[in-house]
C-alpha atoms as a PDB file:
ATOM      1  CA  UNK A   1      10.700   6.160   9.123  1.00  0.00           C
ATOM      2  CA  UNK A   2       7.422   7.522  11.047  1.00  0.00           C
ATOM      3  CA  UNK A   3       4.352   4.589  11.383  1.00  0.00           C
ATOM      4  CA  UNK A   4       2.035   4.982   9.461  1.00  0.00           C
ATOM      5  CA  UNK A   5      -1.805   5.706  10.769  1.00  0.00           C
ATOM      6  CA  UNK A   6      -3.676   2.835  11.405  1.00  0.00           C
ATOM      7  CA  UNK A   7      -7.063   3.316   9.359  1.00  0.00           C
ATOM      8  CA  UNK A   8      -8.325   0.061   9.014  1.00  0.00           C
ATOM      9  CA  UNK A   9     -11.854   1.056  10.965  1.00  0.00           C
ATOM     10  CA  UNK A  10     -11.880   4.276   8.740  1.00  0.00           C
ATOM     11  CA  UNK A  11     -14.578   4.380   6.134  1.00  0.00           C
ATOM     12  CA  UNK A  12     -13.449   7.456   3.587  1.00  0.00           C
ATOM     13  CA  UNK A  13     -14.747   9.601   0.815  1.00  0.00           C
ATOM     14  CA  UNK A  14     -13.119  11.078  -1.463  1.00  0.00           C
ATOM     15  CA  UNK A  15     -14.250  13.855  -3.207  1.00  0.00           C
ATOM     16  CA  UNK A  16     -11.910  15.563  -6.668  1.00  0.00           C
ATOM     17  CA  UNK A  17     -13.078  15.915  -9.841  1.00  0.00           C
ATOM     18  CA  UNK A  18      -8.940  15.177 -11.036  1.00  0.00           C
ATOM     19  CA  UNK A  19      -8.213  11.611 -11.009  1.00  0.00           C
ATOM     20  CA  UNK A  20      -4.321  11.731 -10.530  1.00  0.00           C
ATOM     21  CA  UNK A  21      -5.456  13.361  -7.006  1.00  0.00           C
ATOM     22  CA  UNK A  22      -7.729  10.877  -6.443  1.00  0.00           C
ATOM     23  CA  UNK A  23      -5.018   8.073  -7.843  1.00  0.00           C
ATOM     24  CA  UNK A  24      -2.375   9.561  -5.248  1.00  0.00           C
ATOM     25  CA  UNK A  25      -5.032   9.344  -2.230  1.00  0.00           C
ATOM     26  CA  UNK A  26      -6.652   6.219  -2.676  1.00  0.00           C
ATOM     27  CA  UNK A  27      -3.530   4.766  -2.741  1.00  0.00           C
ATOM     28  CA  UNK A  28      -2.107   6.540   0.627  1.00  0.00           C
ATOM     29  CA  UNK A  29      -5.193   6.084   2.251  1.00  0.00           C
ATOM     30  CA  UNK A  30      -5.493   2.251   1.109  1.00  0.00           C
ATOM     31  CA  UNK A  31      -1.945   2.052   2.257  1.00  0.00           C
ATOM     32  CA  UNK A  32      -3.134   2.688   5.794  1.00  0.00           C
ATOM     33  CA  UNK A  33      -6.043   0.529   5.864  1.00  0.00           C
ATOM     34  CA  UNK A  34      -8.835   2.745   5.038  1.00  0.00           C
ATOM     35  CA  UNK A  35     -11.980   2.106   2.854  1.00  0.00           C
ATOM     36  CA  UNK A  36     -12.166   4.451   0.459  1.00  0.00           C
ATOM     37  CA  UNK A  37     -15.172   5.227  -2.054  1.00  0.00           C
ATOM     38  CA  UNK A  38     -15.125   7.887  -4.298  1.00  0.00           C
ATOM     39  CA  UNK A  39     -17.086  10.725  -5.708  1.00  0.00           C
ATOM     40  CA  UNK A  40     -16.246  13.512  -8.609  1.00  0.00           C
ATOM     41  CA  UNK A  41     -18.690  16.462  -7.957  1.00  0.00           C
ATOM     42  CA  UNK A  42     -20.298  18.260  -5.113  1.00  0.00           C
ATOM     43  CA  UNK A  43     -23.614  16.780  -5.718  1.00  0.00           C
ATOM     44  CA  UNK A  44     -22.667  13.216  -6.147  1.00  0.00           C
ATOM     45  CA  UNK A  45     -21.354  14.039  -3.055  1.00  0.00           C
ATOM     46  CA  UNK A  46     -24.233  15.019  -0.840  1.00  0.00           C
ATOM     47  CA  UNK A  47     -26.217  12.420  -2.444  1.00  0.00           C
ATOM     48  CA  UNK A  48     -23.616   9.555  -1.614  1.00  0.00           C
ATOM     49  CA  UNK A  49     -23.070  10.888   2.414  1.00  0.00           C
ATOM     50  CA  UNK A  50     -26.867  11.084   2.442  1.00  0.00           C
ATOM     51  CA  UNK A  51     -26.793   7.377   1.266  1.00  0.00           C
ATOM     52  CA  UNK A  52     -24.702   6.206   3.357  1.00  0.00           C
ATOM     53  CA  UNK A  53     -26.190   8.153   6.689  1.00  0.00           C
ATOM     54  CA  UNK A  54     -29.151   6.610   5.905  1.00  0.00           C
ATOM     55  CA  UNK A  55     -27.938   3.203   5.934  1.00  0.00           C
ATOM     56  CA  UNK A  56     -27.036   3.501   9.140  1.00  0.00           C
ATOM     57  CA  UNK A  57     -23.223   3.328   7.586  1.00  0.00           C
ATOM     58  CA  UNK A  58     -22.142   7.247   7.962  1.00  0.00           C
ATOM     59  CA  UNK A  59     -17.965   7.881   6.599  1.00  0.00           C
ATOM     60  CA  UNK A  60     -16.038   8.438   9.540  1.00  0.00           C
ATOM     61  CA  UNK A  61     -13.592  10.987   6.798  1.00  0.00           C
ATOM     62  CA  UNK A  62     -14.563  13.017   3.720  1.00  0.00           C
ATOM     63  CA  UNK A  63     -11.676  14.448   1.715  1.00  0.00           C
ATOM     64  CA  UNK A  64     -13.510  17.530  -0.297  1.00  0.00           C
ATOM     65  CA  UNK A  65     -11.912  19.180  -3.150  1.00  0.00           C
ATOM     66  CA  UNK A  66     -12.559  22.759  -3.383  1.00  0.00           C
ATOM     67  CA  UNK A  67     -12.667  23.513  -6.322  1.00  0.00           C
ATOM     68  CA  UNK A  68     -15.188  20.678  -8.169  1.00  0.00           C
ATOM     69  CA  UNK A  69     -17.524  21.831 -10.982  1.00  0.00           C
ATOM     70  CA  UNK A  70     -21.097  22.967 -10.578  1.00  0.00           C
ATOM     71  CA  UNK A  71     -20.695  22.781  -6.810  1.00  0.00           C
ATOM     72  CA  UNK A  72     -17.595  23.517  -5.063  1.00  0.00           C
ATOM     73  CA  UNK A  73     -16.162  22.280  -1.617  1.00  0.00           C
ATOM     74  CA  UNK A  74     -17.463  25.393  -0.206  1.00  0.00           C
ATOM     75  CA  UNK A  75     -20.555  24.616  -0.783  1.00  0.00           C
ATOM     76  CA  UNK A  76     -20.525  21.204   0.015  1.00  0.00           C
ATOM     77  CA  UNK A  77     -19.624  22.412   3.497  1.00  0.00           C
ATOM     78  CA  UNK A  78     -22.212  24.755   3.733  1.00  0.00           C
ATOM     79  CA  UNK A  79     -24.837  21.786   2.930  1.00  0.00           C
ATOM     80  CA  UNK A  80     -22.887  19.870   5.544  1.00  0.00           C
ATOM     81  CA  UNK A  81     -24.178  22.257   8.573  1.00  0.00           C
ATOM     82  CA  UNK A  82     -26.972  20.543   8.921  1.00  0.00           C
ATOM     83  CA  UNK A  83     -25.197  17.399   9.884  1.00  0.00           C
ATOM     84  CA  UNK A  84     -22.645  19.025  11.945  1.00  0.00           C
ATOM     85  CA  UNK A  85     -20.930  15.373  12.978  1.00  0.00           C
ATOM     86  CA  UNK A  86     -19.796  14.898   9.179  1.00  0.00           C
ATOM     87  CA  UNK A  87     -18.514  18.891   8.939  1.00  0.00           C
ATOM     88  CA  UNK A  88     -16.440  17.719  11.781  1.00  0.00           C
ATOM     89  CA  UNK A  89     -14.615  15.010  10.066  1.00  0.00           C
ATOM     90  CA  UNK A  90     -14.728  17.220   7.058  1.00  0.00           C
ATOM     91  CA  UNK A  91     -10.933  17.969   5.300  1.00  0.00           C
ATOM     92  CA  UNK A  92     -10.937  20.510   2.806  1.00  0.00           C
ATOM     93  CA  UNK A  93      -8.325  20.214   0.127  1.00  0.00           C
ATOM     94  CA  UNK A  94      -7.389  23.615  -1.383  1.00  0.00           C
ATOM     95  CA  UNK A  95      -5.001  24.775  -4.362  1.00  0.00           C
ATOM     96  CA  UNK A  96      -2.022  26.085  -3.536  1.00  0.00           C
ATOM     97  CA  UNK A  97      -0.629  29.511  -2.377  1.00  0.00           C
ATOM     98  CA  UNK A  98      -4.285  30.793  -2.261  1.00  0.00           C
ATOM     99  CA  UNK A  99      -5.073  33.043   0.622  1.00  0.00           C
ATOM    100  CA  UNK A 100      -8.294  33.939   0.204  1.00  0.00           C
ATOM    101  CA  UNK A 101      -9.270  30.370  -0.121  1.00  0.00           C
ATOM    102  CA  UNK A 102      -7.419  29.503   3.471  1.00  0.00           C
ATOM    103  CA  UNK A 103      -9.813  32.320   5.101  1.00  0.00           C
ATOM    104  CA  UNK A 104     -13.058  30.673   3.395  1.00  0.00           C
ATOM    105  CA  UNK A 105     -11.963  27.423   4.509  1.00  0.00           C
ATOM    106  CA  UNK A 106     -11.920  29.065   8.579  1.00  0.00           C
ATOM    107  CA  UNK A 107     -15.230  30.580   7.378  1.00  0.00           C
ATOM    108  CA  UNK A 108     -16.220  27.125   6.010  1.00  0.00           C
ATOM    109  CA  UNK A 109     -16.233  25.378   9.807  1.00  0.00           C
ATOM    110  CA  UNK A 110     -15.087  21.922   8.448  1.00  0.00           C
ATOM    111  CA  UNK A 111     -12.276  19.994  10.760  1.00  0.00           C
ATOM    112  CA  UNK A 112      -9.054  20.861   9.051  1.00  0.00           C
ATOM    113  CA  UNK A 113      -7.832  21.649   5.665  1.00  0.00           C
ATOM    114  CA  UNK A 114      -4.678  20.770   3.608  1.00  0.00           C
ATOM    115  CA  UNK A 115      -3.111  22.489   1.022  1.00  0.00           C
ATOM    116  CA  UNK A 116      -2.243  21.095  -2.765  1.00  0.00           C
ATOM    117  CA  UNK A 117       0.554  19.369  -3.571  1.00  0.00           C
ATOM    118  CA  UNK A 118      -0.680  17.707  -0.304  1.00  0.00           C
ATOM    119  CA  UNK A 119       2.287  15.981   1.689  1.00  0.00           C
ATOM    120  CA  UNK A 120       2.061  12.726   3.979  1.00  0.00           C
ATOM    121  CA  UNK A 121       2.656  14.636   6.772  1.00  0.00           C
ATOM    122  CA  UNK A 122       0.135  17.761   6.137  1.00  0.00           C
ATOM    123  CA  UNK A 123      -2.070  14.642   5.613  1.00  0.00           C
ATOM    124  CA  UNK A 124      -1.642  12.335   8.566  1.00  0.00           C
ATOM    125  CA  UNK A 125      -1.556  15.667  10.751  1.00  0.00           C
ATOM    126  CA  UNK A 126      -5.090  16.760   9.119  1.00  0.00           C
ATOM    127  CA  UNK A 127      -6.729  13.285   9.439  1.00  0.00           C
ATOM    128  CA  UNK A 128      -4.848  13.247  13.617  1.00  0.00           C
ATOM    129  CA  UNK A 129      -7.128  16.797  14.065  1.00  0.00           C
ATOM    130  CA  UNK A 130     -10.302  15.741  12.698  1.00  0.00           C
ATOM    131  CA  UNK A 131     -10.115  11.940  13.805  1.00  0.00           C
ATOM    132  CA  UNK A 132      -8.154  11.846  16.828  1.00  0.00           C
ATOM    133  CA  UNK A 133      -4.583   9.950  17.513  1.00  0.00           C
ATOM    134  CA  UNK A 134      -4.909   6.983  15.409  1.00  0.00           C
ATOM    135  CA  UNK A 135      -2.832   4.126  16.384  1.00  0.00           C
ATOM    136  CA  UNK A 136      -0.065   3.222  14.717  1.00  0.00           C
ATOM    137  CA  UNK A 137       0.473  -0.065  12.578  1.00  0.00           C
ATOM    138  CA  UNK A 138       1.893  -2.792  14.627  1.00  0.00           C
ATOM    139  CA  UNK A 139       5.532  -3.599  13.670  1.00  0.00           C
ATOM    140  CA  UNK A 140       6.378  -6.869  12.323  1.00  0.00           C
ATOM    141  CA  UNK A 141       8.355  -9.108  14.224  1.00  0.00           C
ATOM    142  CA  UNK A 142      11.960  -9.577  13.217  1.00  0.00           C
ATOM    143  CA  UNK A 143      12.846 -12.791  12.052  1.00  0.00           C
ATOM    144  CA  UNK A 144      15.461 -15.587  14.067  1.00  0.00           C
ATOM    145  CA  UNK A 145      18.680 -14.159  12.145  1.00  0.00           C
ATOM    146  CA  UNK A 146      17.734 -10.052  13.209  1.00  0.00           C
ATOM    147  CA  UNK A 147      16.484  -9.189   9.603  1.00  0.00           C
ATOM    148  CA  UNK A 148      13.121  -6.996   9.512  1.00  0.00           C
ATOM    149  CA  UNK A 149      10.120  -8.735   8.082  1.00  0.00           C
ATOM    150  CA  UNK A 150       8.912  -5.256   6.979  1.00  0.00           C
ATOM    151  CA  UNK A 151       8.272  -5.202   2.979  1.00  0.00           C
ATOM    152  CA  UNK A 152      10.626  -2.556   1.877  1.00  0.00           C
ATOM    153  CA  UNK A 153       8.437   0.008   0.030  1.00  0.00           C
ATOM    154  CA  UNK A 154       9.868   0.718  -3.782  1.00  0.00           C
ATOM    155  CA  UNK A 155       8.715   3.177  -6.782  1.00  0.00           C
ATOM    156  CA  UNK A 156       9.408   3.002  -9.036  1.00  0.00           C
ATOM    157  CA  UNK A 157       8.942   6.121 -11.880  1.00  0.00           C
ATOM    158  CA  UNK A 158       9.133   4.533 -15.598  1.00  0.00           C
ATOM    159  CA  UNK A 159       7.163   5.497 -18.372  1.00  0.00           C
ATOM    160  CA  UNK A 160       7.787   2.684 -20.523  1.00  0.00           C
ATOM    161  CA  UNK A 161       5.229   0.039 -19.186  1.00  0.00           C
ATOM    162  CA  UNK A 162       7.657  -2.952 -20.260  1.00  0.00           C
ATOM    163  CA  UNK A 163      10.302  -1.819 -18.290  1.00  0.00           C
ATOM    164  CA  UNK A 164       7.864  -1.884 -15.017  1.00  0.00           C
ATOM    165  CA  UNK A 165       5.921  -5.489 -15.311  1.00  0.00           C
ATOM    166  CA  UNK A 166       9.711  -6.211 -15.502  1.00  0.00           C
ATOM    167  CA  UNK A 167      10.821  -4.576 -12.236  1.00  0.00           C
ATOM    168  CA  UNK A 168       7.672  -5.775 -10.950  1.00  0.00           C
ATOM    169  CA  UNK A 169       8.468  -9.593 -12.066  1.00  0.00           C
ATOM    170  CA  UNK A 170      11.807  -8.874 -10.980  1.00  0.00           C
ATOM    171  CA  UNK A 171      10.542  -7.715  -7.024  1.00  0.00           C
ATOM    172  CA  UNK A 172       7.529 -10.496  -6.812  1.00  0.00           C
ATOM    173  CA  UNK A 173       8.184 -11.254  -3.379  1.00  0.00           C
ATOM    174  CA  UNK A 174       7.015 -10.834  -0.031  1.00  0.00           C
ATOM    175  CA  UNK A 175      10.258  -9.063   0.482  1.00  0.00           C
ATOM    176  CA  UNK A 176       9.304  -5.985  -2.024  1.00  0.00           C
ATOM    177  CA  UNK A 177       6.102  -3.433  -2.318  1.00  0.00           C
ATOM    178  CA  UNK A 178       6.314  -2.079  -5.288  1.00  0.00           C
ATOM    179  CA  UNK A 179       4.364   1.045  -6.963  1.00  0.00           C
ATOM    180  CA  UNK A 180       4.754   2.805 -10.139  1.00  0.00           C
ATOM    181  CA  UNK A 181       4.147   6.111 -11.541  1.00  0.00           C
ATOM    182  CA  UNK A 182       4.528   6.781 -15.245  1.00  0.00           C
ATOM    183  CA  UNK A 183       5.870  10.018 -15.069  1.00  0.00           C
ATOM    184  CA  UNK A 184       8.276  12.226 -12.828  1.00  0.00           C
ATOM    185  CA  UNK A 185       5.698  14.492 -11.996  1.00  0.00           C
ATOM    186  CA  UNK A 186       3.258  11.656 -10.718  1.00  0.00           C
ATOM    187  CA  UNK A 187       6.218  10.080  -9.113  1.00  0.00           C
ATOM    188  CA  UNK A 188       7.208  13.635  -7.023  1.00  0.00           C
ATOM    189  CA  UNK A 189       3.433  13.435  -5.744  1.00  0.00           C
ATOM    190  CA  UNK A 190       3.549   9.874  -5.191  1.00  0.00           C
ATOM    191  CA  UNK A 191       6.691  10.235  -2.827  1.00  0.00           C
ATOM    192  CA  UNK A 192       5.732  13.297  -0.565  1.00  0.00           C
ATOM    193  CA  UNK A 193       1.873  11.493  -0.033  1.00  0.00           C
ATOM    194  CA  UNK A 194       4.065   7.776   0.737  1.00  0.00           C
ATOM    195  CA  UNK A 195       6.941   6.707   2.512  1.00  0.00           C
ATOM    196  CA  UNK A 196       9.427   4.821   0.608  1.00  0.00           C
ATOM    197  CA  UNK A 197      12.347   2.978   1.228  1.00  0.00           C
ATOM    198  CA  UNK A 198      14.109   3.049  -2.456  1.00  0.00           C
ATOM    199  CA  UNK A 199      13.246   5.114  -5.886  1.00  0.00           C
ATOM    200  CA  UNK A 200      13.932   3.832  -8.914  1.00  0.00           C
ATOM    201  CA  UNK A 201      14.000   6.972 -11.481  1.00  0.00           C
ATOM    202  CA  UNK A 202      14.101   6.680 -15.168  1.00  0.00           C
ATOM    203  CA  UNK A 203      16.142   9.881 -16.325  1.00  0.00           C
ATOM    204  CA  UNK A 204      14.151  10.282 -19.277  1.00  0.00           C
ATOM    205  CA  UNK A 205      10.339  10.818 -19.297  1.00  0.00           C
ATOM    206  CA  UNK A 206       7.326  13.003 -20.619  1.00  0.00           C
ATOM    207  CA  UNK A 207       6.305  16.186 -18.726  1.00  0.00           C
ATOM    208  CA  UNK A 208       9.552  15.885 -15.667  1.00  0.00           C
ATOM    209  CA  UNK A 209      12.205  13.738 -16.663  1.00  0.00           C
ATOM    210  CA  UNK A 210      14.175  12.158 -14.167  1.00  0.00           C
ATOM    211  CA  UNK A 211      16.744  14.556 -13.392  1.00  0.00           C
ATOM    212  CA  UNK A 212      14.023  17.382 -12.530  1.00  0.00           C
ATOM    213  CA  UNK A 213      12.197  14.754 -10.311  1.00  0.00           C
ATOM    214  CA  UNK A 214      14.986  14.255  -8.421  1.00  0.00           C
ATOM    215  CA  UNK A 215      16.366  17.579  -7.742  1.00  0.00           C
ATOM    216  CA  UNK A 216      12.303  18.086  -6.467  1.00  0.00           C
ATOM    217  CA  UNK A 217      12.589  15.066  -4.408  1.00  0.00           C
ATOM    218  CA  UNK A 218      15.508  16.025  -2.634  1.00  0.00           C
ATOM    219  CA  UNK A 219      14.450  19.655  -1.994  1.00  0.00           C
ATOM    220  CA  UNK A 220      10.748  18.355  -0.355  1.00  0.00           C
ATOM    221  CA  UNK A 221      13.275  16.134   1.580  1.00  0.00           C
ATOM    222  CA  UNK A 222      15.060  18.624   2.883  1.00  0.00           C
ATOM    223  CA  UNK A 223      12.165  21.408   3.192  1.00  0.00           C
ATOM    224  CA  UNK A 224      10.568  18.485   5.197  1.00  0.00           C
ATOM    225  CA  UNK A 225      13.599  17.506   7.073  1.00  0.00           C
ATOM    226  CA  UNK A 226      13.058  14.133   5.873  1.00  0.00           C
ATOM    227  CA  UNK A 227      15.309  11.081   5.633  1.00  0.00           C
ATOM    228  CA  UNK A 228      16.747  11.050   2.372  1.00  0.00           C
ATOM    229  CA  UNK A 229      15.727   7.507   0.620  1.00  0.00           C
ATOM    230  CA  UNK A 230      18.215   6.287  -1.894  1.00  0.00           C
ATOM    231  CA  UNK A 231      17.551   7.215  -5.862  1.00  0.00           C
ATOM    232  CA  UNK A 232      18.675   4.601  -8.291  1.00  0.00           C
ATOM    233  CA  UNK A 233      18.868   6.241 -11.864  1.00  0.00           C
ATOM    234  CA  UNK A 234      18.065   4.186 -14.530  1.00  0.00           C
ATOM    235  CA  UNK A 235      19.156   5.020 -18.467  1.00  0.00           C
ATOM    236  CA  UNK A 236      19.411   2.944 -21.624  1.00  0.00           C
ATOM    237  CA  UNK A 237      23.136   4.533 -21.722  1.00  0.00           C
ATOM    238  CA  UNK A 238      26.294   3.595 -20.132  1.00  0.00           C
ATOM    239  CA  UNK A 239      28.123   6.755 -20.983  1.00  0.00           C
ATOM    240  CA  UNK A 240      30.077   8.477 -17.650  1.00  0.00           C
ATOM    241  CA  UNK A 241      28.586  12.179 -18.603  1.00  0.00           C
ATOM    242  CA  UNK A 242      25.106  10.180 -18.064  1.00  0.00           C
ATOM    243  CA  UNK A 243      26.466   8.966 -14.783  1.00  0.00           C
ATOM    244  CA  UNK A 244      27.697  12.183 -13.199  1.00  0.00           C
ATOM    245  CA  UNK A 245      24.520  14.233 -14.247  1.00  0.00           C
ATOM    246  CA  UNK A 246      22.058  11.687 -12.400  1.00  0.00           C
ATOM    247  CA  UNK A 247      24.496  11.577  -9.803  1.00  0.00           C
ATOM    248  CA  UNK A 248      24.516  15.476  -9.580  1.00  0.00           C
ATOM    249  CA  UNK A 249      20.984  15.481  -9.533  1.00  0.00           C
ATOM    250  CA  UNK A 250      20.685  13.853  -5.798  1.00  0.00           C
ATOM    251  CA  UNK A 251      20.826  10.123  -7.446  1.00  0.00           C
ATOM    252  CA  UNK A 252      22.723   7.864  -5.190  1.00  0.00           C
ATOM    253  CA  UNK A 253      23.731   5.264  -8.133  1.00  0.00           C
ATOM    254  CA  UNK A 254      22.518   4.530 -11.371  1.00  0.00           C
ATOM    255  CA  UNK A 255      21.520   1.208 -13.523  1.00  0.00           C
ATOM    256  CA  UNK A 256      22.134   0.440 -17.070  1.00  0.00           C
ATOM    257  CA  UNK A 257      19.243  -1.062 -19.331  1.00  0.00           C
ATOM    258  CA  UNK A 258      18.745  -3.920 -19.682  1.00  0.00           C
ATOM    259  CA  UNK A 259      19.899  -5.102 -16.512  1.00  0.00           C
ATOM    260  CA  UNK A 260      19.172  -8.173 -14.663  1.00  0.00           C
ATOM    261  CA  UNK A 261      16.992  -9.436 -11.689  1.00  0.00           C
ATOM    262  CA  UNK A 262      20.394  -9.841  -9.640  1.00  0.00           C
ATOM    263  CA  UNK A 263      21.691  -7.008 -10.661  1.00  0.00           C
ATOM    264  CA  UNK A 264      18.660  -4.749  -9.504  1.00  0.00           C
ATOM    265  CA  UNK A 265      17.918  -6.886  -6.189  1.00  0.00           C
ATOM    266  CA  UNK A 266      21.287  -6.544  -5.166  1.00  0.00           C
ATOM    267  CA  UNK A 267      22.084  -2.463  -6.246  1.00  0.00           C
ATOM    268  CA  UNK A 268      18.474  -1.591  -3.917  1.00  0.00           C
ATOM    269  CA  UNK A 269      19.658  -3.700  -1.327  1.00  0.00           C
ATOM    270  CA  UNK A 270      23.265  -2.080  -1.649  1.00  0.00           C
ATOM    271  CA  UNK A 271      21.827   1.338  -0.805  1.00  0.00           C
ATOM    272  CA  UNK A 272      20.045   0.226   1.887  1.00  0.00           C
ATOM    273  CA  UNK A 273      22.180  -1.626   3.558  1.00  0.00           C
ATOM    274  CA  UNK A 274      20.292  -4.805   4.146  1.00  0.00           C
ATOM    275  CA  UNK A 275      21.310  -8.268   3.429  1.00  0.00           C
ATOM    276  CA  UNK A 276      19.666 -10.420   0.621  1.00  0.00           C
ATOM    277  CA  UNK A 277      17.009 -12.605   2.411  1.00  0.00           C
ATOM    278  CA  UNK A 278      15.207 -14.161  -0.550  1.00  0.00           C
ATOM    279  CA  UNK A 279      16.539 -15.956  -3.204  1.00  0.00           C
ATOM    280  CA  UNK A 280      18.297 -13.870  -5.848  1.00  0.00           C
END
């Protein structure tokens, strides 16, 4: 697994008029340390990076949508000339597959643009161009026995909110990270902007089930030439077709629900490969 960027000295805006994008980047940015405020338009915009110049407290990285109503990121950028220092730390976030928006963006001057669904690694090679090399996150130190302090990082994607507060009561402990995403779609966007260790996938959900998610998981993966993390399919059914079609999918094993603390603790620490450090 690549380190992640140390942002911790970072002061970011972030500028979308969609909240799931916003959701997905405060929480990658966060992740690395950053301080992230937000805005939803192109004027709010201006008028916070005015504020904050003029405090004496400038951002250091703007994220701009754009597309954003009333005033686009286009013309954000344009406004931006005038303080050529912020265009240069400017990242432009455009829609996907659109050409004529990639040759605006050149036109636009700002420091680098990525393109929607925006990855980790178009995103930590974006915010490398504009910023500089940011150092990396110190590793932890490995305990007396060999065992890696390192939380391991899971999601897990449930829309049933009782099932997660009880993964999450289940992984409360230092040994765990744990975020959720309510759909498969939100959990596909979650994984490519965060690296994770282990995926817990519900197989059936709203808007992508858990079978689709998967299959898109595994093909970013492998577009990517990524690790493969381990997917643990969970279903309310213990039936063997259920098995083999989550399996087929690109799930490594699968959980029955209800199942129980020990039971999940030790299947995620199966597929990884680690040893139980923390009382199960």
């Amino acid at each position: 697994m690549s380190a992640p960027l140390d942002l911790k000295h970072v002061k970011v805006l972030l500028a979308d008029d969609d909240s799931t994008t916003r959701s997905l980047l405060r929480r990658t940015l966060g992740a690395w340390g950053a301080t992230v405020n937000e805005t939803t338009d192109g004027a709010e915009t201006l008028v916070e990076l005015k504020r904050a110049r003029e405090a004496g407290q400038p951002y250091g990285l703007i994220l701009l949508d754009a597309r954003m109503p009333a005033m686009d990121g286009f013309e954000v950028a344009r406004e931006l000339r005038t303080h050529p220092a912020e265009l240069q730390h400017t990242i432009l976030m455009l829609p996907p597959d659109k050409a004529s928006e990639l040759v605006r963006a050149r036109e636009a001057a700002v420091g680098a643009h990525v393109v929607k669904p925006i990855s980790r690694i178009d995103l930590t090679s974006a915010i490398t161009k504009v910023i500089g090399e940011a150092p990396a996150a110190p590793a932890q130190p490995a305990t007396a026995g060999g065992e890696d302090r390192t939380p391991l990082r899971v999601l897990v994607v449930e829309d049933n909110k009782d099932t997660c507060q009880l993964i999450e009561y289940y992984l409360d402990s230092p040994e765990f990270r744990v975020d959720v995403a309510e759909n498969g779609g939100i959990g596909v966007d979650l994984y490519r902007m965060m690296e994770y260790d282990v995926v817990l996938m519900d197989v059936m959900m709203p808007i992508m089930d858990g079978y689709m998610a998967t299959d898109a998981i595994r093909r970013w993966e492998k577009k990517n030439a990524m690790r493969p993390a381990p997917i643990i399919a969970m279903t309310a059914y213990a039936r063997t077709e259920d098995a083999r079609k989550s399996l087929r999918a690109g799930c490594d094993a699968y959980l029955v629900k209800p199942f129980t603390r020990e039971v999940l603790r030790s299947t995620i620490l199966k597929q990884l490969g680690r040893r139980a450090t923390a009382k199960v």
